[in-house]
Structure formats: structure tokens, C-alpha cells
N, C-alpha and C. Protein backbone atom coordinates (compact mmCIF):
# COMPACT_ATOMS: atom_id res chain seq x y z
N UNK A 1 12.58 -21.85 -17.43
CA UNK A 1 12.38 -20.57 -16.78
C UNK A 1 10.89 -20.27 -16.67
N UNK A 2 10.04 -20.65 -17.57
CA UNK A 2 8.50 -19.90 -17.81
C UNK A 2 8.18 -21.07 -16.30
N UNK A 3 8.61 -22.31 -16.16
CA UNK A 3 8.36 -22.83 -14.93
C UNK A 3 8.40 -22.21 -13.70
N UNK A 4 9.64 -21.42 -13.71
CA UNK A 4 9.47 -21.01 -12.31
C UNK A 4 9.05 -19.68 -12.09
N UNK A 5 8.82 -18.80 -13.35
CA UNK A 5 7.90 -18.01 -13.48
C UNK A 5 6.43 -18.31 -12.89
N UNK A 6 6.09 -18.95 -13.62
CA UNK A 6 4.75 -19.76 -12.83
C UNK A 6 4.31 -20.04 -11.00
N UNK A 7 5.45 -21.12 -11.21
CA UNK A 7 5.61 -21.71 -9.80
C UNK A 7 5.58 -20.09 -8.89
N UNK A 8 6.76 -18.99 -9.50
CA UNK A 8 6.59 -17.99 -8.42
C UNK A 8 5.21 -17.06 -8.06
N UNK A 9 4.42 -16.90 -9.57
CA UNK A 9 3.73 -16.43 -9.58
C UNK A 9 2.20 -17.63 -8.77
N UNK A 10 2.28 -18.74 -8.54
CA UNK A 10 1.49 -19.17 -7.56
C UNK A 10 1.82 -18.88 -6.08
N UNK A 11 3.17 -19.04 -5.91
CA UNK A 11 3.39 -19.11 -5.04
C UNK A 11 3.55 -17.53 -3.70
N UNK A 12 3.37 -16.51 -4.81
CA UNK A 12 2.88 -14.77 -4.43
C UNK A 12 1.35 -15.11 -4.08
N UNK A 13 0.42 -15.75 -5.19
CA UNK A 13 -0.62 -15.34 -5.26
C UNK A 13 -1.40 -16.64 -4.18
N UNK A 14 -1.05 -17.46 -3.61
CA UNK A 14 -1.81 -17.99 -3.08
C UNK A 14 -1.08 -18.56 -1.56
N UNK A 15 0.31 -18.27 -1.50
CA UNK A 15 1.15 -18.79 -0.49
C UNK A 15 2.16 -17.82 0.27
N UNK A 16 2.03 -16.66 0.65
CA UNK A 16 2.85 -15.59 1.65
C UNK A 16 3.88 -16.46 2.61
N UNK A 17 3.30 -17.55 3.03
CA UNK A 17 4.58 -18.23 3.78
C UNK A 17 4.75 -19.67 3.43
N UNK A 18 4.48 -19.50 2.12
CA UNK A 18 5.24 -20.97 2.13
C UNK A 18 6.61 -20.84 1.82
N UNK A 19 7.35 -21.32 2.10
CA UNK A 19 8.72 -21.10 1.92
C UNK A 19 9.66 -21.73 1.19
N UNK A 20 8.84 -22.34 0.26
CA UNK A 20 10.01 -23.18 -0.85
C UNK A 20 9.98 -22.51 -2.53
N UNK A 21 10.88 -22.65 -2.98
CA UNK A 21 11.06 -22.68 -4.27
C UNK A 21 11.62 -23.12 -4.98
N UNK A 22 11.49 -23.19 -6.47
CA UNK A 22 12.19 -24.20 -7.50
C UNK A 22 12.26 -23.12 -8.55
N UNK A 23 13.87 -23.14 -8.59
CA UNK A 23 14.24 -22.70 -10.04
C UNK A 23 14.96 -23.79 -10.87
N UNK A 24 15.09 -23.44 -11.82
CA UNK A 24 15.93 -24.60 -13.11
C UNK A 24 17.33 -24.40 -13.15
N UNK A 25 18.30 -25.24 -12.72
CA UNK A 25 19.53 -25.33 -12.33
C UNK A 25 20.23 -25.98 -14.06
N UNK A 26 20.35 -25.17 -14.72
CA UNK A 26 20.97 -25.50 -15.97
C UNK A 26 21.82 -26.57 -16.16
N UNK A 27 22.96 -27.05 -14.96
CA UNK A 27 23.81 -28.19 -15.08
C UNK A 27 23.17 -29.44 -14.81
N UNK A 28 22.45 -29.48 -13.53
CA UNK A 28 21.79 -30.73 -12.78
C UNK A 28 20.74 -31.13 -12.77
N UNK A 29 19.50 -30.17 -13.02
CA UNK A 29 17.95 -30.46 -12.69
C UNK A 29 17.57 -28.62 -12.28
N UNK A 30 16.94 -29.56 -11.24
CA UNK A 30 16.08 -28.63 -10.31
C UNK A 30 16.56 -28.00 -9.03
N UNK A 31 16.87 -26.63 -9.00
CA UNK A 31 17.29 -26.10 -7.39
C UNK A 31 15.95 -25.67 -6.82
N UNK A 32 16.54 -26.49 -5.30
CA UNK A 32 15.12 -26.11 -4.55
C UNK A 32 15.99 -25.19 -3.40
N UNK A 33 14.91 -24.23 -2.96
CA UNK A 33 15.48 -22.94 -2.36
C UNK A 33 14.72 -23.40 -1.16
N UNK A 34 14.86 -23.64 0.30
CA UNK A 34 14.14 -23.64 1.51
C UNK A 34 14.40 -22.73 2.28
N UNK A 35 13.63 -21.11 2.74
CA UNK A 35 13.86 -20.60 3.95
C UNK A 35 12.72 -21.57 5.51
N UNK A 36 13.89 -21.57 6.20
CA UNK A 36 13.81 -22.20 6.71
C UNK A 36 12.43 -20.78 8.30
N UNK A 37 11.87 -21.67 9.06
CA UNK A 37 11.25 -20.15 10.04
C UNK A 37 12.17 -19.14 10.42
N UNK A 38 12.24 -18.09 10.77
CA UNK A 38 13.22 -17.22 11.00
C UNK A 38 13.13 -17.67 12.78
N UNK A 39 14.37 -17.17 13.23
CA UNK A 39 13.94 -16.86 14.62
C UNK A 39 14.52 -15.16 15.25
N UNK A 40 13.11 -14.46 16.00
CA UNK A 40 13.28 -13.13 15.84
C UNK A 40 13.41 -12.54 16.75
N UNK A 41 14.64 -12.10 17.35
CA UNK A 41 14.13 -11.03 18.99
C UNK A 41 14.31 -10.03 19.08
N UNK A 42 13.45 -9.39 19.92
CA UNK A 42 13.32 -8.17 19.59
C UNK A 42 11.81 -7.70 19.97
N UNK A 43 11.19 -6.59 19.95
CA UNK A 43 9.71 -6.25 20.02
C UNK A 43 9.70 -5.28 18.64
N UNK A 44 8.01 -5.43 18.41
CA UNK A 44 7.70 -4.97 17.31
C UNK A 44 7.33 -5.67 16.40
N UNK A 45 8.16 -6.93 15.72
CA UNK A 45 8.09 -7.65 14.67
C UNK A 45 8.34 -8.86 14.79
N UNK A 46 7.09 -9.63 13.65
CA UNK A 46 5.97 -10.99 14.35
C UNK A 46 7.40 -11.74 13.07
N UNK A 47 7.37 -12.73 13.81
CA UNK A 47 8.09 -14.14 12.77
C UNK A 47 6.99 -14.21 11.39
N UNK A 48 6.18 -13.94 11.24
CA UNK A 48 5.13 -13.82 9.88
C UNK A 48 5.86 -12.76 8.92
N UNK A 49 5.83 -11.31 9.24
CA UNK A 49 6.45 -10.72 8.90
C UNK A 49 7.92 -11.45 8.18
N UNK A 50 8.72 -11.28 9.05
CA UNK A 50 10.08 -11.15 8.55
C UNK A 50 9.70 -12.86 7.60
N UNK A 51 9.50 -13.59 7.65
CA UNK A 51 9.03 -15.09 6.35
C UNK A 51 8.61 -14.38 4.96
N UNK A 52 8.03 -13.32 5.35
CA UNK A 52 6.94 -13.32 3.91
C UNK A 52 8.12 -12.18 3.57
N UNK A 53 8.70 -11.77 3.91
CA UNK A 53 9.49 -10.62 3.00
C UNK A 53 10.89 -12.08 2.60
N UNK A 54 11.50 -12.85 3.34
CA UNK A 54 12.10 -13.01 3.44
C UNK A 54 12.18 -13.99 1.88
N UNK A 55 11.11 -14.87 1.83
CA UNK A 55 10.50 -15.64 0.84
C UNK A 55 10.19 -14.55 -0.40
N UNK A 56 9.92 -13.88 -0.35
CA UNK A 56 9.42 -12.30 -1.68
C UNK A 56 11.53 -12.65 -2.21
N UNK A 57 12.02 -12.84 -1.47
CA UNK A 57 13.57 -12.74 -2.25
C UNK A 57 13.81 -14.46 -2.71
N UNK A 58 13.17 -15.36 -2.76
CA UNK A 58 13.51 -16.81 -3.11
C UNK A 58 14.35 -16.20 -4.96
N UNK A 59 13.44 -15.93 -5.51
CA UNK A 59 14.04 -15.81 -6.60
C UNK A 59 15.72 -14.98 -6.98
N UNK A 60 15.69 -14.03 -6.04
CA UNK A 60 16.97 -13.53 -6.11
C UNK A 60 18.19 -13.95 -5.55
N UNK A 61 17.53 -15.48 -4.20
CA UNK A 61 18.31 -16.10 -4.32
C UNK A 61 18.98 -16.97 -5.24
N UNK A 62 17.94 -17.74 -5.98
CA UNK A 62 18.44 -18.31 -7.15
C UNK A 62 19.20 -17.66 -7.83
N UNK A 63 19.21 -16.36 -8.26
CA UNK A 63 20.02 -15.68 -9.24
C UNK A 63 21.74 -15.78 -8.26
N UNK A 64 21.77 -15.22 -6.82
CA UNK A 64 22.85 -15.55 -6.44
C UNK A 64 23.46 -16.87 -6.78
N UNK A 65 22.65 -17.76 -6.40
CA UNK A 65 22.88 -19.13 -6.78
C UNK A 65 23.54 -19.51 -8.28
N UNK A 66 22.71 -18.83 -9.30
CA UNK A 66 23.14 -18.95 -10.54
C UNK A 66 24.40 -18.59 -11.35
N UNK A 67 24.50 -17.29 -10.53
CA UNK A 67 25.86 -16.78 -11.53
C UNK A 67 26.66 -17.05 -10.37
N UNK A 68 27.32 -17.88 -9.19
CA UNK A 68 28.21 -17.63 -8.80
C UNK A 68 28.61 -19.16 -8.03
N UNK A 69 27.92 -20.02 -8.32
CA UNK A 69 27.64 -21.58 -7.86
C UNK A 69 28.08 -22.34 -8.85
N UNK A 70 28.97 -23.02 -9.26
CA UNK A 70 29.46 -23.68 -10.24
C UNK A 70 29.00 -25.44 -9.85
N UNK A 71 29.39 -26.63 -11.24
CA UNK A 71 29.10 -27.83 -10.93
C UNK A 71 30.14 -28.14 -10.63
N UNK A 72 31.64 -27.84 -10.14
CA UNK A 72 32.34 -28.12 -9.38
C UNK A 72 32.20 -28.33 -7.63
N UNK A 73 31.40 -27.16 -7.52
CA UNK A 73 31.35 -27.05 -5.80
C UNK A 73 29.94 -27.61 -4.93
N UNK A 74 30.22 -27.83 -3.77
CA UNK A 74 28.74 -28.68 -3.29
C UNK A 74 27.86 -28.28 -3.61
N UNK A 75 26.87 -28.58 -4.25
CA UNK A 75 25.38 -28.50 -4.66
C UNK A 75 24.10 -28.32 -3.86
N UNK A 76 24.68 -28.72 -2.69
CA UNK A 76 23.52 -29.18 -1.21
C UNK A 76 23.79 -28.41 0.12
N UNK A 77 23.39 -27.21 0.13
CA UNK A 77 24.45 -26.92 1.38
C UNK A 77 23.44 -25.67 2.08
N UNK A 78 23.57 -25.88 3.59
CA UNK A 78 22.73 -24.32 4.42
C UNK A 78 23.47 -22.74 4.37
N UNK A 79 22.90 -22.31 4.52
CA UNK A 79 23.40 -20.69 5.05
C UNK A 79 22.72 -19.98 5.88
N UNK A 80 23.35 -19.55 7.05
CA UNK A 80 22.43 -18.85 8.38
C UNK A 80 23.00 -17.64 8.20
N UNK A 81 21.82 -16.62 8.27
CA UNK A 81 22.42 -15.72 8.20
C UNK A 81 22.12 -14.51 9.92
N UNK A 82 22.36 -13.38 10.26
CA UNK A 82 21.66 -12.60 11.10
C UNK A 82 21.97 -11.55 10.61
N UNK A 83 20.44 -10.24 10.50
CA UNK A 83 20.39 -9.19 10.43
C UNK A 83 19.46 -8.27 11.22
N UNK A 84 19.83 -7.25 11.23
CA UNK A 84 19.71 -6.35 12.57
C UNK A 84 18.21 -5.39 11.83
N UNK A 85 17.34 -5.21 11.97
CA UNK A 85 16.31 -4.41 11.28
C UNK A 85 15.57 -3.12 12.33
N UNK A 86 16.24 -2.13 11.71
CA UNK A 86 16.14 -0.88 12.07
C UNK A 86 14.45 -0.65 12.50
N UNK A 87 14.07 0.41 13.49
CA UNK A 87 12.47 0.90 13.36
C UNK A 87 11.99 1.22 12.09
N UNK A 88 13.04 1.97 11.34
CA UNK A 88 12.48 2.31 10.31
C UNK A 88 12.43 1.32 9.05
N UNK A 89 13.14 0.30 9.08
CA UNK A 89 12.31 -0.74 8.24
C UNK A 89 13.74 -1.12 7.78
N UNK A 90 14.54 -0.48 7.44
CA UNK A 90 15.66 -0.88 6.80
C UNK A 90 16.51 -1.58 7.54
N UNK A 91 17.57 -2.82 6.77
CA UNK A 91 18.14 -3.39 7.41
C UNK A 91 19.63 -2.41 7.71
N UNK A 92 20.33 -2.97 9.13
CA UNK A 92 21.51 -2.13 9.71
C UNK A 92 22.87 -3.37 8.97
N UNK A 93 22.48 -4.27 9.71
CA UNK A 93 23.59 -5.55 8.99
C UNK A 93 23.15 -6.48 8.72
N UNK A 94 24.16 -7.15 7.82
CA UNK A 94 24.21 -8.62 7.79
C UNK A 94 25.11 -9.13 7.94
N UNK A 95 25.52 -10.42 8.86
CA UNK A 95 26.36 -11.39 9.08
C UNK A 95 26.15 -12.55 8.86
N UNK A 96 27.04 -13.46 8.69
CA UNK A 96 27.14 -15.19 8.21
C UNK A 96 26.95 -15.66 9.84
N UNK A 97 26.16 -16.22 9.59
CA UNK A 97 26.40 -17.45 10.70
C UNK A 97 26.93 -18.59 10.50
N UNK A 98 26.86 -19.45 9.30
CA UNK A 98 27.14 -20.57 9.39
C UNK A 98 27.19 -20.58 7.89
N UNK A 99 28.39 -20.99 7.49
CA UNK A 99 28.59 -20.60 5.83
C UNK A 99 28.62 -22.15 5.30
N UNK A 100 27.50 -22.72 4.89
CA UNK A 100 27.75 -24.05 4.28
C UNK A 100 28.43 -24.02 2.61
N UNK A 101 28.59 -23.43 2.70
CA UNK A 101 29.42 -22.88 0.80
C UNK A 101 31.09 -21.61 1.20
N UNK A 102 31.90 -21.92 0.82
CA UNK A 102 33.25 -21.02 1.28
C UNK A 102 32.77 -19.78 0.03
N UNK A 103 31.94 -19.89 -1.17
CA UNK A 103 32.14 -19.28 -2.14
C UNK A 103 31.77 -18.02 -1.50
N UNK A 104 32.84 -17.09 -1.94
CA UNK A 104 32.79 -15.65 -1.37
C UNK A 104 31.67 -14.81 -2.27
N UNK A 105 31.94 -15.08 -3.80
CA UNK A 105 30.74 -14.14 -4.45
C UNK A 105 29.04 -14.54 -4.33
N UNK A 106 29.16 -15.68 -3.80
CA UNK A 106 27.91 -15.87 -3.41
C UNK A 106 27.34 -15.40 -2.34
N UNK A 107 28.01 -15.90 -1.48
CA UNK A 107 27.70 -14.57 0.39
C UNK A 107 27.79 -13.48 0.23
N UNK A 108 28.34 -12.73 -0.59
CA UNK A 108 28.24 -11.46 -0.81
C UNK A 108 27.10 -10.83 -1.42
N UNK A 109 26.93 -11.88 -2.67
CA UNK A 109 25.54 -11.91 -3.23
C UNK A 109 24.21 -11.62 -2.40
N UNK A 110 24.54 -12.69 -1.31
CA UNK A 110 23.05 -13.16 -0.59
C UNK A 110 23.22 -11.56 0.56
N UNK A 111 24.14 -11.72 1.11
CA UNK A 111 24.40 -10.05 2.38
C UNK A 111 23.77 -8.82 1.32
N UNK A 112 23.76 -8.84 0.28
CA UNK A 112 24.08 -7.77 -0.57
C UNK A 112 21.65 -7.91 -0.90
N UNK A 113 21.46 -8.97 -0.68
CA UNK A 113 19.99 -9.15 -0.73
C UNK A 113 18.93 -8.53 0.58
N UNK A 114 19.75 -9.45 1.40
CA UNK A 114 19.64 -8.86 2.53
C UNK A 114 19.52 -7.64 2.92
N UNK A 115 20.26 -6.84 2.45
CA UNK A 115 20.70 -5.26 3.18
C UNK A 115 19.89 -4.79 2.27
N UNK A 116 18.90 -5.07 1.01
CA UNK A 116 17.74 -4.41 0.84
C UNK A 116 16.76 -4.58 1.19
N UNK A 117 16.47 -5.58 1.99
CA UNK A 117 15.23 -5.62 2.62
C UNK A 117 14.52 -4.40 2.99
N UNK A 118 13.04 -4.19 2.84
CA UNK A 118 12.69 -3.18 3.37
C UNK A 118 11.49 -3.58 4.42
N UNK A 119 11.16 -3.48 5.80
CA UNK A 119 10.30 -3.84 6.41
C UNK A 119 9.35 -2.88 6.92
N UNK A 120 8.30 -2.99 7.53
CA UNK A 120 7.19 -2.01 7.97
C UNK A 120 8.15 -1.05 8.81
N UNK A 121 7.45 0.07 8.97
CA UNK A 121 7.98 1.17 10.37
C UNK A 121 6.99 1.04 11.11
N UNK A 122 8.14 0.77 12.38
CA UNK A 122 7.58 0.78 13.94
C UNK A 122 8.11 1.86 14.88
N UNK A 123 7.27 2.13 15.55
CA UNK A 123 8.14 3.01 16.46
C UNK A 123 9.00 3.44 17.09
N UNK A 124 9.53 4.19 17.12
CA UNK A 124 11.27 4.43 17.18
C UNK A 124 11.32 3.45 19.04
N UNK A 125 10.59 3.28 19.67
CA UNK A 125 10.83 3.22 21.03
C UNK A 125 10.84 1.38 21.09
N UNK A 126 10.28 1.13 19.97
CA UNK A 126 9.99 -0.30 20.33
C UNK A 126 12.01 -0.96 19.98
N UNK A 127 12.95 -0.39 19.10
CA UNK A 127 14.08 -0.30 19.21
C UNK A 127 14.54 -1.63 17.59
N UNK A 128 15.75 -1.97 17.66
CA UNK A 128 16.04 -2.66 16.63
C UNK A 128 15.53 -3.82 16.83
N UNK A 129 15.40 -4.95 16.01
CA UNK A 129 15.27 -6.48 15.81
C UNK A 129 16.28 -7.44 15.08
N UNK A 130 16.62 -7.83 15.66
CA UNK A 130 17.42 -9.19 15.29
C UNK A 130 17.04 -10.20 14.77
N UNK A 131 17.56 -10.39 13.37
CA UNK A 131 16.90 -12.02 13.02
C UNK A 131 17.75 -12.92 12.69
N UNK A 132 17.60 -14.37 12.80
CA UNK A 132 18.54 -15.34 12.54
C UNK A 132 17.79 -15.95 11.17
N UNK A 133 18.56 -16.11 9.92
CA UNK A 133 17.79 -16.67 9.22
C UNK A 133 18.35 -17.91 8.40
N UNK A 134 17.54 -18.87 7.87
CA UNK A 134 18.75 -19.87 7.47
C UNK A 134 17.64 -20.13 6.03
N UNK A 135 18.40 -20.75 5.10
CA UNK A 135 18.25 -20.48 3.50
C UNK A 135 18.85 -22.16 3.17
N UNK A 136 18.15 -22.87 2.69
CA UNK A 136 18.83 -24.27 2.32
C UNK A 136 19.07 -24.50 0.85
N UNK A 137 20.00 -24.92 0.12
CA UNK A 137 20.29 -24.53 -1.26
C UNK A 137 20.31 -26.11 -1.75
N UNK A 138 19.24 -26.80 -2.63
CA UNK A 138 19.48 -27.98 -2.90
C UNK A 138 19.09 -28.23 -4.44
N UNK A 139 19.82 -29.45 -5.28
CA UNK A 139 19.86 -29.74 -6.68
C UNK A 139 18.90 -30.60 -6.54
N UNK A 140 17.93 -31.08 -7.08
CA UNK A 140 16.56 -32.07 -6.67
C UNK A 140 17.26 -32.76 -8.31
């Protein structure tokens, strides 16, 4: 754990978009967390943006990952997600796009991350944003 304490705390202090992380996967090794670029439409809000908030949650993915990912079920798998981000910063939804894991408490987990996002406020006129985002979950 003090590892990926570390690792996160470089990875705040010197890397806003890099997009990988490593937590300690108690059964197997090493989970590596990849957000993958977002893709964003909409006006108002830059693909930079929505990465660096998106990456600020690597660790809470792991925790989804942790309590609800067993060494029974695939170990290696994507998740796309899309959410709708209000002018005022807050997210409206989240939906699955592409569920590489059936585990329900885990998607719920990750939607449930999601829908706290909080992003800059833009002007009510510039209207909502849409993002597609995808999250790669791997045992190294």
C-alpha cells in the first residue's frame, strides 16, 4: 500500500495526465488501472480537462476493484463508460457502454464514482457535455 501511496502521490505531483496506475492486488500481483483519452462532445470542455479529473479517481477505482473483484472472475477486462456533465459542473448520468466484467457491484461502484465528479462551471449557454470514457482493469 505505502507503494501506491507513493506512486499516487508522484503521479498528482508531477503527472495531471498521465493516466496509469498501480495498486497492489492482494491475490495476484499488481493491478494496473489505464484511463484510456476520453472522447468529448459538446462545447465548453477541452479533453485535458475531463483526463485530469478523470485520473484524480484512479485510486477509487482500485478500491471498486478491490472489494468487489474476486480471483474467481476475469482479471483483465475494459469498461466504457458515458456521462453527461452539466454547465454547472456536476455530472447528470452515467451509463455502461461496454461492460467487460458482468459484476454488478462493481459497475455500480464505478457509476456511483462517476456521478461525483465535480467539473469547472461554464456558462449556462454553452449547454451539457457528453463524455465517452473507457477504464482498462489489468493484474500485471
Amino acid at each position: 500500500m505505502n507503494n501506491f501511496v507513493f506512486f499516487a502521490g508522484l503521479l498528482f505531483t508531477f503527472g495531471p495526465f498521465f493516466n496509469r496506475a498501480i495498486a497492489q492486488d492482494a491475490q495476484s500481483g499488481s493491478l494496473s488501472i489505464f484511463c484510456t483519452a476520453p472522447a468529448v462532445y459538446g462545447k465548453g470542455r477541452g479533453e485535458s480537462e475531463i483526463a485530469e479529473r478523470v485520473n484524480l479517481k484512479t485510486q477509487y477505482f482500485a478500491n471498486c476493484y478491490g472489494r468487489n473483484i474476486t480471483s474467481g472472475e476475469t482479471r483483465e477486462f475494459k469498461v466504457r463508460f458515458r456521462f453527461v456533465v452539466k454547465p454547472a459542473g456536476n455530472v447528470d448520468s452515467v451509463t455502461i457502454v461496454f461492460d467487460g466484467t458482468k459484476n454488478t457491484g462493481f459497475l455500480e461502484c464505478m457509476k456511483g464514482i462517476f456521478l461525483q465528479m465535480q467539473f469547472t462551471k461554464i456558462p449556462l449557454n454553452q449547454g451539457d457535455c457528453a463524455v465517452e470514457q473507457s477504464v482498462i482493469f489489468r493484474v500485471l
